[in-house]
PDB file of N, CA and C in Angstrom:
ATOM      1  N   UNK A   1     297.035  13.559 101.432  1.00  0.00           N
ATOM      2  CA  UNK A   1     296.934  14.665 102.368  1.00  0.00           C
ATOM      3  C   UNK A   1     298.280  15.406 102.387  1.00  0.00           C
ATOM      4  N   UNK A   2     298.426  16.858 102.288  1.00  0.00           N
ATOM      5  CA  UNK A   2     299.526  17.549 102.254  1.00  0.00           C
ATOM      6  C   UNK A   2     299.870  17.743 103.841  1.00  0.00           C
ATOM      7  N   UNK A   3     301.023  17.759 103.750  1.00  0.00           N
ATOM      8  CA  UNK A   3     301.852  18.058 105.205  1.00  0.00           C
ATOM      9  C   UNK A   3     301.731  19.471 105.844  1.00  0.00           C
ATOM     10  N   UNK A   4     301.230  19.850 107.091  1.00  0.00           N
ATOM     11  CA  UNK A   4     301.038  21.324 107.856  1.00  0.00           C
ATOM     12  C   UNK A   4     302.445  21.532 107.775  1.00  0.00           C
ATOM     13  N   UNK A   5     301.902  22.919 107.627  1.00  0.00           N
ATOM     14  CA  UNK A   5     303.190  23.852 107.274  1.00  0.00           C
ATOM     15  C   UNK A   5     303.398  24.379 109.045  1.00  0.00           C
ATOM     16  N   UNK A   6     304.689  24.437 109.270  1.00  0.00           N
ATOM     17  CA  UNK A   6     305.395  24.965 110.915  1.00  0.00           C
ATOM     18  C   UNK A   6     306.157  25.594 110.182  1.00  0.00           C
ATOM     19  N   UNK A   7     306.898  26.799 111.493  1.00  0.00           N
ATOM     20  CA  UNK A   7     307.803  27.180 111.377  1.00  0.00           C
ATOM     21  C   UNK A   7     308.780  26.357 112.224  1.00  0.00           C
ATOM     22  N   UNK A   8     310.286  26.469 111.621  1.00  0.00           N
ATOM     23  CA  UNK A   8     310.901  25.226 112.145  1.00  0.00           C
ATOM     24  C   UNK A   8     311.495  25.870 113.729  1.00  0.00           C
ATOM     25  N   UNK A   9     311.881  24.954 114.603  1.00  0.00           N
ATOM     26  CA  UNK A   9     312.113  25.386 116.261  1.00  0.00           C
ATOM     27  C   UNK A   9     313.652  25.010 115.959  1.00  0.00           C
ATOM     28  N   UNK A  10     314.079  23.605 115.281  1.00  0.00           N
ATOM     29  CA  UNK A  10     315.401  23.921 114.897  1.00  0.00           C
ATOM     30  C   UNK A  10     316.226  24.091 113.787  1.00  0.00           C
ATOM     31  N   UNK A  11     315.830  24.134 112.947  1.00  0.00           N
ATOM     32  CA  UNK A  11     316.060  24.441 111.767  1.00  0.00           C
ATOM     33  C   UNK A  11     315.908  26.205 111.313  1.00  0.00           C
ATOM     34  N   UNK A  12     316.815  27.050 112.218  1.00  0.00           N
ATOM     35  CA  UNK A  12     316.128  28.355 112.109  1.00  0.00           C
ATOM     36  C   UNK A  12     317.114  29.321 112.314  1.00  0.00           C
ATOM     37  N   UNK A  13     317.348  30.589 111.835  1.00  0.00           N
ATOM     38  CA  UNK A  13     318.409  31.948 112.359  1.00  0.00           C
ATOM     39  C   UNK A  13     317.744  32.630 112.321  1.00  0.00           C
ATOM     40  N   UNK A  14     316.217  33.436 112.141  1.00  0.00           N
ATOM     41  CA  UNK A  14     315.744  34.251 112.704  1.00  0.00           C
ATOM     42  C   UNK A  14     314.469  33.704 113.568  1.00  0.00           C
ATOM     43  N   UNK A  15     313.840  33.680 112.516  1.00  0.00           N
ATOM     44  CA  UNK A  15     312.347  33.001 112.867  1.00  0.00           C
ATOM     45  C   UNK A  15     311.852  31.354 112.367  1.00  0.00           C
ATOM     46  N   UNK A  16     312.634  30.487 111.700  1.00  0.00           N
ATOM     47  CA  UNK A  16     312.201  29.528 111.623  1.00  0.00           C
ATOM     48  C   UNK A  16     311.262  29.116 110.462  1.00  0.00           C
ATOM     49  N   UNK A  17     310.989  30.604 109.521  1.00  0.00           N
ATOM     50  CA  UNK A  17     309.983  30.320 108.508  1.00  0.00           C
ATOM     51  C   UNK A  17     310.853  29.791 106.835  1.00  0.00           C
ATOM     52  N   UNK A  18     311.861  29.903 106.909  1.00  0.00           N
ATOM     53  CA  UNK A  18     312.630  29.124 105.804  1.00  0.00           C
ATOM     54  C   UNK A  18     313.119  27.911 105.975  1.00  0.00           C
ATOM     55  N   UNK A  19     313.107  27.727 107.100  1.00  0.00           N
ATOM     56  CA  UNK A  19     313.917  25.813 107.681  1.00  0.00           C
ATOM     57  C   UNK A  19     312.330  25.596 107.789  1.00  0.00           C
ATOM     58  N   UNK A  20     311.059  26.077 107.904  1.00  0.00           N
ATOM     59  CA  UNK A  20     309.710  25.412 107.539  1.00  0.00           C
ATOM     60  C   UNK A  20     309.398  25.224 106.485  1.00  0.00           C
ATOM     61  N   UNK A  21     309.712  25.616 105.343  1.00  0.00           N
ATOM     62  CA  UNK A  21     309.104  25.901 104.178  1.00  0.00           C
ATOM     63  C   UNK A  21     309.953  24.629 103.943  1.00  0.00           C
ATOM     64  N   UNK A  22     311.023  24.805 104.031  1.00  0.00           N
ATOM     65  CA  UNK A  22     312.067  23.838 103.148  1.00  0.00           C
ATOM     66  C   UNK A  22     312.040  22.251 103.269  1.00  0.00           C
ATOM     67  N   UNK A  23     311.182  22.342 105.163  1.00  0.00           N
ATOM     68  CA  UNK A  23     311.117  20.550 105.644  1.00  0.00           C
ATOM     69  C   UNK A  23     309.926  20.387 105.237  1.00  0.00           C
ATOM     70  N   UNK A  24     308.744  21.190 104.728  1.00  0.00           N
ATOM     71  CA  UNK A  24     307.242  20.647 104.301  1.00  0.00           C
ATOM     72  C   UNK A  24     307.221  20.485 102.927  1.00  0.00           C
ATOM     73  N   UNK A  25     308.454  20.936 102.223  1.00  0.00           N
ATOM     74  CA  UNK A  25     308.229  20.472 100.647  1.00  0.00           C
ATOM     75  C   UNK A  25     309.472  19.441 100.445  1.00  0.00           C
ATOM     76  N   UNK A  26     310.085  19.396 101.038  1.00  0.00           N
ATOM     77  CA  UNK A  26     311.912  18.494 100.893  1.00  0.00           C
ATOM     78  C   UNK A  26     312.549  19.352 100.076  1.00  0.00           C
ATOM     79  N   UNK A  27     312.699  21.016 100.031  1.00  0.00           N
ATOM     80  CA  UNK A  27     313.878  21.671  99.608  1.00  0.00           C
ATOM     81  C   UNK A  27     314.945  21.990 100.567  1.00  0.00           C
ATOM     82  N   UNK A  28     316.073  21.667  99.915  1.00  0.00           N
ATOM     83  CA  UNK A  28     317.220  22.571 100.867  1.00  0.00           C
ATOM     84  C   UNK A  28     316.952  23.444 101.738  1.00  0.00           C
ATOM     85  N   UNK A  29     317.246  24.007 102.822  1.00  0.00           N
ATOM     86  CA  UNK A  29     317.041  24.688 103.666  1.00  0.00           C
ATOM     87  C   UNK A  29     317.681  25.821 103.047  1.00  0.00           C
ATOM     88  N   UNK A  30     319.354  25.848 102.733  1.00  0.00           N
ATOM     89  CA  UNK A  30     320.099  27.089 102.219  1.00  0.00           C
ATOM     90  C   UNK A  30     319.488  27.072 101.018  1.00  0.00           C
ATOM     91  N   UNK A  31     319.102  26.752  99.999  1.00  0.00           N
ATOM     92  CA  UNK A  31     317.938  27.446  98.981  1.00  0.00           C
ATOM     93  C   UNK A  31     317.004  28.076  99.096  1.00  0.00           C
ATOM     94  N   UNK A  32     316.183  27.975 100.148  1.00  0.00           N
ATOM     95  CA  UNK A  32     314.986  28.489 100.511  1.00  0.00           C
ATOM     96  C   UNK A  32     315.592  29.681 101.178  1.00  0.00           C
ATOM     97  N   UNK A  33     316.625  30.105 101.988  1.00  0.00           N
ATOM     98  CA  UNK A  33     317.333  30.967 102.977  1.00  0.00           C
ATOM     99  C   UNK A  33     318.021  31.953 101.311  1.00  0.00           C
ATOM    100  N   UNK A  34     318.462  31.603 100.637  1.00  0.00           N
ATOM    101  CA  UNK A  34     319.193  32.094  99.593  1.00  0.00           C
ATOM    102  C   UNK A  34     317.922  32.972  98.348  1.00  0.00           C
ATOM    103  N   UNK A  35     316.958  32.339  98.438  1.00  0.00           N
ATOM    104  CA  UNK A  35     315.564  32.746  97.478  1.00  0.00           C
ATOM    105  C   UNK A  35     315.113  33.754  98.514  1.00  0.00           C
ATOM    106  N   UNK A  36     315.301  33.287 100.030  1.00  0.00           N
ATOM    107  CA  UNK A  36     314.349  34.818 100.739  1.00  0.00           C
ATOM    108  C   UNK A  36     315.265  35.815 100.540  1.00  0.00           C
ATOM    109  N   UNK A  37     316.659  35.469 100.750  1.00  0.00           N
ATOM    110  CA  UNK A  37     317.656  36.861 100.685  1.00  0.00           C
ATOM    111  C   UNK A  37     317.516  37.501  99.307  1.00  0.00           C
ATOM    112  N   UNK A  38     317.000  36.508  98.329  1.00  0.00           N
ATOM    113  CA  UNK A  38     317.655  37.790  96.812  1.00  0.00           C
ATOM    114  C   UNK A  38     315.855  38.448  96.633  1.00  0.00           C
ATOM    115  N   UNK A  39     314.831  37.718  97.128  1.00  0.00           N
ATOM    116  CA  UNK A  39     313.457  38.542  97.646  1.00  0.00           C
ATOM    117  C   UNK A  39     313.656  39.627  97.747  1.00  0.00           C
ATOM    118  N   UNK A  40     314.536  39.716  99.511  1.00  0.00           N
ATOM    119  CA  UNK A  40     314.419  41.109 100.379  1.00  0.00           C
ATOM    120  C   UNK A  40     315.913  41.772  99.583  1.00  0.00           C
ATOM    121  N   UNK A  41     316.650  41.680  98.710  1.00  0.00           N
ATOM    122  CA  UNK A  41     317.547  42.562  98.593  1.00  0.00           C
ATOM    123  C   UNK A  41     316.929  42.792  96.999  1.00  0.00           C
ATOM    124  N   UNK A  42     316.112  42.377  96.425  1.00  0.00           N
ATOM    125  CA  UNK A  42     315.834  42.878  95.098  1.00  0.00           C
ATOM    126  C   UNK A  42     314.535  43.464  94.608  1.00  0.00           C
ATOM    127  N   UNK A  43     313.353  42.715  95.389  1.00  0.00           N
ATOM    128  CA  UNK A  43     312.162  43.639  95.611  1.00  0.00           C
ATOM    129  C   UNK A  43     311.677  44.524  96.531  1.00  0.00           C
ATOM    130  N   UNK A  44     312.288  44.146  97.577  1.00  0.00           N
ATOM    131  CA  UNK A  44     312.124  45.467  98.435  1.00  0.00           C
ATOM    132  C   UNK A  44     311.318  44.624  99.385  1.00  0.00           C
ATOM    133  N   UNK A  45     310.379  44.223  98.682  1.00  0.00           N
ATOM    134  CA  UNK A  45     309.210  43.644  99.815  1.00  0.00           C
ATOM    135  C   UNK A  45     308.828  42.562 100.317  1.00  0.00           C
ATOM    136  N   UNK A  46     310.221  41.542 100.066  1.00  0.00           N
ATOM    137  CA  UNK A  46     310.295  40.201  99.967  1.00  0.00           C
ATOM    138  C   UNK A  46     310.932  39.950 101.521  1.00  0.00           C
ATOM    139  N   UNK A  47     310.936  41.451 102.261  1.00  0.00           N
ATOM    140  CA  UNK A  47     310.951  41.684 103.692  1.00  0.00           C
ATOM    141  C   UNK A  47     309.665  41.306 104.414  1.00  0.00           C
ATOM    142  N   UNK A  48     308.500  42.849 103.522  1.00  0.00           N
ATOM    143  CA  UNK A  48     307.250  42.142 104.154  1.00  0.00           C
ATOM    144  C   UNK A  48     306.839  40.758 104.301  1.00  0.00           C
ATOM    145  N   UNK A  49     306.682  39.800 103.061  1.00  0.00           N
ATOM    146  CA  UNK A  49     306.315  38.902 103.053  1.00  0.00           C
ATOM    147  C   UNK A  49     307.101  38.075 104.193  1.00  0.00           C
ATOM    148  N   UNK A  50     308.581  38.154 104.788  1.00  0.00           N
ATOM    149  CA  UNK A  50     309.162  37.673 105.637  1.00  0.00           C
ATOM    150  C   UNK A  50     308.149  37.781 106.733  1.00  0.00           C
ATOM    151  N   UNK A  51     307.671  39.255 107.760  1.00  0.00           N
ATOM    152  CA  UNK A  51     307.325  39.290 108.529  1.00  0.00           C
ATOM    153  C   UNK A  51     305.841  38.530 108.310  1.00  0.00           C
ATOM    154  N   UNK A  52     305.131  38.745 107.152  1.00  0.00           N
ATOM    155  CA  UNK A  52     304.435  38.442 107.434  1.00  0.00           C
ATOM    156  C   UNK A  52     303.941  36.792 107.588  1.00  0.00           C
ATOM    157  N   UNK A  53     304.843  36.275 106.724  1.00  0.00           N
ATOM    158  CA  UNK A  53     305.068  34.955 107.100  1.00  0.00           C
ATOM    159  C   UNK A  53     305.005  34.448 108.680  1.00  0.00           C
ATOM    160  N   UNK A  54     305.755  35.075 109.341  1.00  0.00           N
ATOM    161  CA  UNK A  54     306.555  34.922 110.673  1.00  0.00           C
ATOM    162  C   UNK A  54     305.501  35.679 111.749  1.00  0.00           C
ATOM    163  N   UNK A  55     303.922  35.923 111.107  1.00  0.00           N
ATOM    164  CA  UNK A  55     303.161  35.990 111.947  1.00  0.00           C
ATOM    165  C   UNK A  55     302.032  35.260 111.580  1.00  0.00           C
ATOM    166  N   UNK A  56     301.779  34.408 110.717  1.00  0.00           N
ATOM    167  CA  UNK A  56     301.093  33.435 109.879  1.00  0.00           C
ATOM    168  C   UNK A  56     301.208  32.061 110.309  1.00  0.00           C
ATOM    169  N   UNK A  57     302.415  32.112 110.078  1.00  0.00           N
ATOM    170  CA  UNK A  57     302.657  30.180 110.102  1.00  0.00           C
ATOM    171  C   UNK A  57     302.815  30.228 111.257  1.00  0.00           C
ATOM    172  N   UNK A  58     302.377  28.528 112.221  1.00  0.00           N
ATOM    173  CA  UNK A  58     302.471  28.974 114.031  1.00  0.00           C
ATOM    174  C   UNK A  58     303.837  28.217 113.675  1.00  0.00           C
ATOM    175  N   UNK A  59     304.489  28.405 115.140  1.00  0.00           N
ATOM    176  CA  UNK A  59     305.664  27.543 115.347  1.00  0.00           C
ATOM    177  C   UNK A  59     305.098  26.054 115.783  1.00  0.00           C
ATOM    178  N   UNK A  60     306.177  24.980 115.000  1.00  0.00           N
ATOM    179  CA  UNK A  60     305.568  23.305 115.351  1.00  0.00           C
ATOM    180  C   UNK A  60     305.431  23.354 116.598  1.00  0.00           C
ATOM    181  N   UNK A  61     304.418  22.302 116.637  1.00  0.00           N
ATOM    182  CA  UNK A  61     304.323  21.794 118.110  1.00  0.00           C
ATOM    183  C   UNK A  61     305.393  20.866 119.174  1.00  0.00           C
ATOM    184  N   UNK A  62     305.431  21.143 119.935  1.00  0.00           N
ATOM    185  CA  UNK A  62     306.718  20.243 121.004  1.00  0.00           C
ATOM    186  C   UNK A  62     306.978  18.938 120.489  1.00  0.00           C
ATOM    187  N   UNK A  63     306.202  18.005 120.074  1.00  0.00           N
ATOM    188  CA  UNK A  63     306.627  16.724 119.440  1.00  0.00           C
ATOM    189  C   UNK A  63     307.154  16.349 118.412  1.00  0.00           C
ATOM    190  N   UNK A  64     307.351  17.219 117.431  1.00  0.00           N
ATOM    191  CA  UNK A  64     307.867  17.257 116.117  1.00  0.00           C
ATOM    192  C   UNK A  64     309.141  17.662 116.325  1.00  0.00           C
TER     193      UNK A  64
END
């Protein structure tokens, strides 16, 4: 069974959707933070996919 994807509550500087990505697969957190930045500064739209992430994935639940 694969692990639910959260956005992380502490693992986070805007929204929490790169400190999620990074604790549901075991990547670095600053890799995943470093791959969204060269996204949004080289395609343009690697912004959208930010927001839209960050209205997709819920934030974890209180016990996690």
């Amino acid at each position: 069974m694969y692990p639910r994807l959260y956005r992380s509550k502490t693992d986070r500087y805007i929204a929490g959707v790169c400190g999620g990505i990074a604790r549901t697969y075991g990547w670095d957190p600053a890799l995943v933070r470093i791959l969204a930045l060269i996204l949004v500064l080289s395609a343009g739209s690697g912004l959208l996919v930010y927001l839209i992430l960050w209205l997709v994935i819920p934030l974890e639940p209180m016990g996690n």
